[in-house]
Each structure stands twice: as structure tokens, then as C-alpha cells.
Protein backbone atom coordinates (compact mmCIF):
# COMPACT_ATOMS: atom_id res chain seq x y z
CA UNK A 1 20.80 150.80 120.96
CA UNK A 2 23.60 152.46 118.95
CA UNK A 3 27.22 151.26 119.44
CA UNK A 4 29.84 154.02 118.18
CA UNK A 5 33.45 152.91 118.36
CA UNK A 6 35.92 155.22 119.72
CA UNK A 7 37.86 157.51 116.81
CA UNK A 8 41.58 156.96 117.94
CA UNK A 9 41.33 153.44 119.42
CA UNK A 10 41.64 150.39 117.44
CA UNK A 11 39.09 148.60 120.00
CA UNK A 12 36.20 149.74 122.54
CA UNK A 13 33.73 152.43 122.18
CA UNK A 14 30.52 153.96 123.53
CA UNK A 15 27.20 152.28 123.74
CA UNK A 16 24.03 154.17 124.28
CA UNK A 17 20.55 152.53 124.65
CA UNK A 18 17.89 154.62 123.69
CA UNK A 19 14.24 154.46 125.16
CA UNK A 20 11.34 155.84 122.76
CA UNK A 21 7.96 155.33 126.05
CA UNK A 22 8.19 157.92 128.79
CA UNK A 23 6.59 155.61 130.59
CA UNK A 24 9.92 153.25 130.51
CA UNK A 25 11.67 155.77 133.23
CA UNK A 26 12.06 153.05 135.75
CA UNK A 27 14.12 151.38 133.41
CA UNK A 28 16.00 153.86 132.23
CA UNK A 29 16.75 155.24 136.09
CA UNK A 30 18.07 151.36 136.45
CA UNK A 31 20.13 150.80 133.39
CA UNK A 32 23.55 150.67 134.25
CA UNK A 33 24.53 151.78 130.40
CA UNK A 34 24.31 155.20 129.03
CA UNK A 35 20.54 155.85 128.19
CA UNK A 36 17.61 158.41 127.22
CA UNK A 37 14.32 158.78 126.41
CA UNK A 38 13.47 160.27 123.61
CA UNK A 39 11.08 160.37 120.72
CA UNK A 40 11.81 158.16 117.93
CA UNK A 41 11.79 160.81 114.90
CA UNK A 42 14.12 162.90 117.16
CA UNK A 43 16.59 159.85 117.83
CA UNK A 44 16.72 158.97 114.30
CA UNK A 45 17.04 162.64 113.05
CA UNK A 46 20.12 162.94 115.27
CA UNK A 47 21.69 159.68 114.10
CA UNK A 48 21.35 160.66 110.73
CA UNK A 49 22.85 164.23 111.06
CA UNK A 50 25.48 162.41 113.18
CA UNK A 51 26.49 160.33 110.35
CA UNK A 52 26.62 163.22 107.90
CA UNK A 53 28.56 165.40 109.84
CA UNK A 54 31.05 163.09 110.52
CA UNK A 55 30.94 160.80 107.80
CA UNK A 56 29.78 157.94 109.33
CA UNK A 57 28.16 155.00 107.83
CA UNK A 58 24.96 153.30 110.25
CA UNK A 59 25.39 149.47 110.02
CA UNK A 60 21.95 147.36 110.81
CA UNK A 61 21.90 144.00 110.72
CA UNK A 62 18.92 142.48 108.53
CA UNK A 63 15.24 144.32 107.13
CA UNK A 64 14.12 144.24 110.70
CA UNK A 65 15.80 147.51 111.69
CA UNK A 66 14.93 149.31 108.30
CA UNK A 67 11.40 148.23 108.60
CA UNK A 68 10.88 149.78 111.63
CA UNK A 69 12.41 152.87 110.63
CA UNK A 70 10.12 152.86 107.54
CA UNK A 71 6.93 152.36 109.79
CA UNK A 72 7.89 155.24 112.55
CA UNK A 73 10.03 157.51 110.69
CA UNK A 74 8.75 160.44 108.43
CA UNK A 75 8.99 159.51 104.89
CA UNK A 76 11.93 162.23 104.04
CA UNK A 77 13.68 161.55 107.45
CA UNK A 78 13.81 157.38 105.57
CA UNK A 79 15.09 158.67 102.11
CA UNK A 80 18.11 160.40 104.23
CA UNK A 81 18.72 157.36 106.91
CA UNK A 82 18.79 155.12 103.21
CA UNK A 83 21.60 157.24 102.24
CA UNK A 84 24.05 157.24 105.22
CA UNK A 85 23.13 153.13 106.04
CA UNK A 86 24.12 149.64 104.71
CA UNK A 87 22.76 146.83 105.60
CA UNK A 88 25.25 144.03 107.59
CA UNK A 89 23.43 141.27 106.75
CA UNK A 90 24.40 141.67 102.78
CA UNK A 91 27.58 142.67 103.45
CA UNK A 92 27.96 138.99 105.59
CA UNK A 93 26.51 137.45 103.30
CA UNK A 94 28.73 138.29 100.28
CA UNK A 95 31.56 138.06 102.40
CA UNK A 96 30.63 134.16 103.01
CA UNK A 97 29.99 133.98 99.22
CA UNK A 98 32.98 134.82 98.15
CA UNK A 99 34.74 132.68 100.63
CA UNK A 100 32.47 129.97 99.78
CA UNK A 101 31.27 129.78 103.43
CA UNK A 102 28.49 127.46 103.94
CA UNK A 103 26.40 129.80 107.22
CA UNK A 104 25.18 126.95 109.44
CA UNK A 105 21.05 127.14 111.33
CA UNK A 106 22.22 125.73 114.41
CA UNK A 107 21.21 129.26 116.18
CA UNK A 108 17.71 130.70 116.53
CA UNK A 109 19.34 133.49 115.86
CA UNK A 110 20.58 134.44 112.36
CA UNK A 111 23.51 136.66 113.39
CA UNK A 112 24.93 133.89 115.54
CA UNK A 113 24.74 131.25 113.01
CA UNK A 114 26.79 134.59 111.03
CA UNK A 115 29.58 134.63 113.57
CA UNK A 116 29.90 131.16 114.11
CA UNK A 117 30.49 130.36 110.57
CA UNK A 118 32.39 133.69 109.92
CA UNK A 119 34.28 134.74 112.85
CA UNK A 120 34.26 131.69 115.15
CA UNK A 121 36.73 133.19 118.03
CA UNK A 122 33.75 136.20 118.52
CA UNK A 123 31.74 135.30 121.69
CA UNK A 124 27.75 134.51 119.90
CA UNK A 125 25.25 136.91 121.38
CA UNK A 126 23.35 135.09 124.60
CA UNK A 127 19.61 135.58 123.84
CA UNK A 128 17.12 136.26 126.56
CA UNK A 129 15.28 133.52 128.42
CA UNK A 130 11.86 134.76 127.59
CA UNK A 131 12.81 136.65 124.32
CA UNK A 132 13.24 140.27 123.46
CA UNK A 133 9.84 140.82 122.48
CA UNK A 134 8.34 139.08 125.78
CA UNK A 135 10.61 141.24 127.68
CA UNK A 136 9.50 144.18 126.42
CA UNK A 137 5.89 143.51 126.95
CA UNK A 138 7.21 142.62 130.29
CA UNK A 139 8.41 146.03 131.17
CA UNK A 140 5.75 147.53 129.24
CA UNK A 141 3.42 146.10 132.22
CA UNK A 142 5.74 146.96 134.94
CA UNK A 143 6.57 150.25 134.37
CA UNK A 144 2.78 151.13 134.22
CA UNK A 145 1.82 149.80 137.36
CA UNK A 146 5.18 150.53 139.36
CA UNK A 147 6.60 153.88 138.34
CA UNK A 148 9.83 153.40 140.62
CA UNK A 149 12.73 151.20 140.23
CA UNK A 150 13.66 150.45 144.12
CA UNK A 151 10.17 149.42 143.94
CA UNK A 152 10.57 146.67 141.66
CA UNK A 153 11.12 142.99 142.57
CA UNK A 154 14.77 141.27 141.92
CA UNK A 155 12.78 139.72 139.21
CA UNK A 156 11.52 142.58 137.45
CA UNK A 157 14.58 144.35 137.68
CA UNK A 158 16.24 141.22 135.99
CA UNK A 159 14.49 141.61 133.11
CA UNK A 160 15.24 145.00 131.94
CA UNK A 161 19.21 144.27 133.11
CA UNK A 162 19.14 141.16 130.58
CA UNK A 163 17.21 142.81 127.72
CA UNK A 164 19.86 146.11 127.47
CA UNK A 165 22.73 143.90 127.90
CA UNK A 166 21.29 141.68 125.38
CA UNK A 167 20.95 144.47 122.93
CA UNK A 168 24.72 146.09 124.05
CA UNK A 169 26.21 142.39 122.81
CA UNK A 170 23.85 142.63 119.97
CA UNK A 171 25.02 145.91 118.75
CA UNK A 172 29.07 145.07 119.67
CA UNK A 173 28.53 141.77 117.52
CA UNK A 174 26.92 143.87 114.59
CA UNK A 175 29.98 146.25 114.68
CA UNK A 176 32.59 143.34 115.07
CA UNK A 177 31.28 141.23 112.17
CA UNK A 178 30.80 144.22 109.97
CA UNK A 179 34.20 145.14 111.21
CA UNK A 180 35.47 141.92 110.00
CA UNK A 181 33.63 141.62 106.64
CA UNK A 182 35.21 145.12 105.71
CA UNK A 183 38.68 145.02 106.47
CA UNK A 184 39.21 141.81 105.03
CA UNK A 185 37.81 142.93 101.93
CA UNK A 186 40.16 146.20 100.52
CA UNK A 187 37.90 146.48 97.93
CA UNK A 188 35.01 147.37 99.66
CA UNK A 189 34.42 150.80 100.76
CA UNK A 190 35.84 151.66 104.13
CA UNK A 191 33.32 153.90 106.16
CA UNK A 192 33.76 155.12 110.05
CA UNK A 193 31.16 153.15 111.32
CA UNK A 194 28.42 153.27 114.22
CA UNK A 195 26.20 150.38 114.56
CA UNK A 196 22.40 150.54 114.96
CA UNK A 197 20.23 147.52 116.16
CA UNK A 198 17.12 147.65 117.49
């Protein structure tokens, strides 16, 4: 999903969760947030140009999200995302270093144990009961053998609900904490920022 926060507002912006399986349709025609399908190199390619043209800088939280752009994306298309991305994770943890913030493991999840430690009024981000991985392979399997979403089961149709708003609180924590880390820093460059998480 990308998160892009609006220009002329101090708060709120526009989340879009992006679908790279054809096959994924059903979940798509269900999600109640802005979505598309589309083919990864193509999604990336427009992110990219997006950040150029209006000098944007793409925030991702850890190696995670750059490792999978390294694996899918064309080797020139990873050279250009390098150039108009940071890495949140750094920036956190420099932020805490400075501060001399001890970051706490009581979360399974390492951006929680991030905003806990860092910004502990920010809501943490409410993982999925079976896991974002599980889910996928979840909708993976019922999008291939029910192609329509009235057809799925309350159940089914759970799953896919949890796992984009999962990833919409994922990507509006990314933006808040890198949000955070920058303005209470002067020193550090200042970009417009849209935040990518996968």
C-alpha cells in the first residue's frame, strides 16, 4: 500500500492499496479502500516518477520493502527507487540514539516496539490473527477457486477486510513515526513524503 498525505493539510491523506495477481479481483471488487491491480514494475515505475516529479521522498520501514523491490524490480528501475527512498527504520533508530531511547521487544512487531518507545500517544498497529503472510496464502486459495466476492463466506471476506486495513494502519504508522523523527530533528532534511509498505 502507499499512503500519500494531503499537500495543504497538516493531517489526513490518501491511501491506495495496490494488488500485483489478476487473479486477486475478488478482493479488490471488496476492498472498501482505493485499490488496483497492476503489475509490479508498472506500480513501482509510477511511484518513482511520482516522487521525482513532485519531489517526494518514499519512506519504507526496514530491508523488507527494499528487498522485495530488489527481487521484482528491473535492475535500473532499483538504482532510481534507491535515489528518491530512505529507509524509516534508520531514521528511528538514530532518532532513539540521540535521545538515548532504549526501543523495548515487547511487540512481535518491530515498528510497534518503535512507536511505543518513540511516540507512545500513536495507536500501535493491530496485527492480523493468522498473520499477513497466512492471509495472503489465504486469499491466494480463495480467489482461485471462487472468482466472485458475494460468493465468498463472512469468513473469507474477513480476511481480506483485516489484511488491507492492517496494511492502511501499517502505512499511516510508517508516515506518522517518520513524521515525527523528522520534524523534531531541524537538522535533518525535510522531504514531502509518501509512505510505501508492503
Amino acid at each position: 500500500g502507499v499512503y500519500r498525505p494531503q499537500k495543504t493539510k497538516s493531517s489526513g491523506g490518501d491511501y491506495t492499496c495496490y494488488f500485483f495477481r489478476k487473479s486477486w479481483t475478488p478482493v479488490k471488487n471488496g476492498c472498501l479502500s482505493k485499490s488496483e491491480i497492476t503489475e509490479f514494475n508498472h506500480f513501482l515505475r509510477r511511484l518513482v516518477d511520482e516522487a521525482k516529479s513532485e519531489m517526494k521522498t518514499i519512506y519504507y520501514w526496514s530491508n523488507h520493502e527494499l528487498a522485495v523491490i530488489e527481487n521484482f524490480a528491473s535492475p535500473e528501475l532499483v538504482i532510481e527507487f534507491r535515489k528518491v527512498s530512505k529507509n524509516s527504520l534508520s531514521i528511528a533508530k538514530k532518532f532513539a540514539s540521540k535521545r538515548r531511547i532504549e526501543i523495548g521487544d515487547e511487540h512481535s512487531k518491530g515498528l510497534n516496539n518503535f512507536l511505543s518507545a518513540l511516540a507512545p500517544n500513536m495507536a500501535i498497529v493491530e496485527e492480523t490473527k493468522v498473520g499477513a503472510a497466512e492471509s495472503c496464502r489465504r486469499l491466494d486459495s480463495y480467489c482461485t477457486k471462487v472468482k466472485r466476492w458475494r460468493r465468498w463466506t463472512d469468513r473469507q471476506k474477513d480476511v481480506a477486510k483485516m489484511l488491507v486495513s492492517y496494511n492502511y494502519d501499517d502505512c499511516v504508522a510508517l508516515y506518522r513515526m517518520t513524521k515525527k523523527c523528522l520534524r523534531t530533528c531541524p537538522k535533518w532534511p525535510q522531504h514531502s513524503r509518501a509512505a510505501y509498505k508492503l
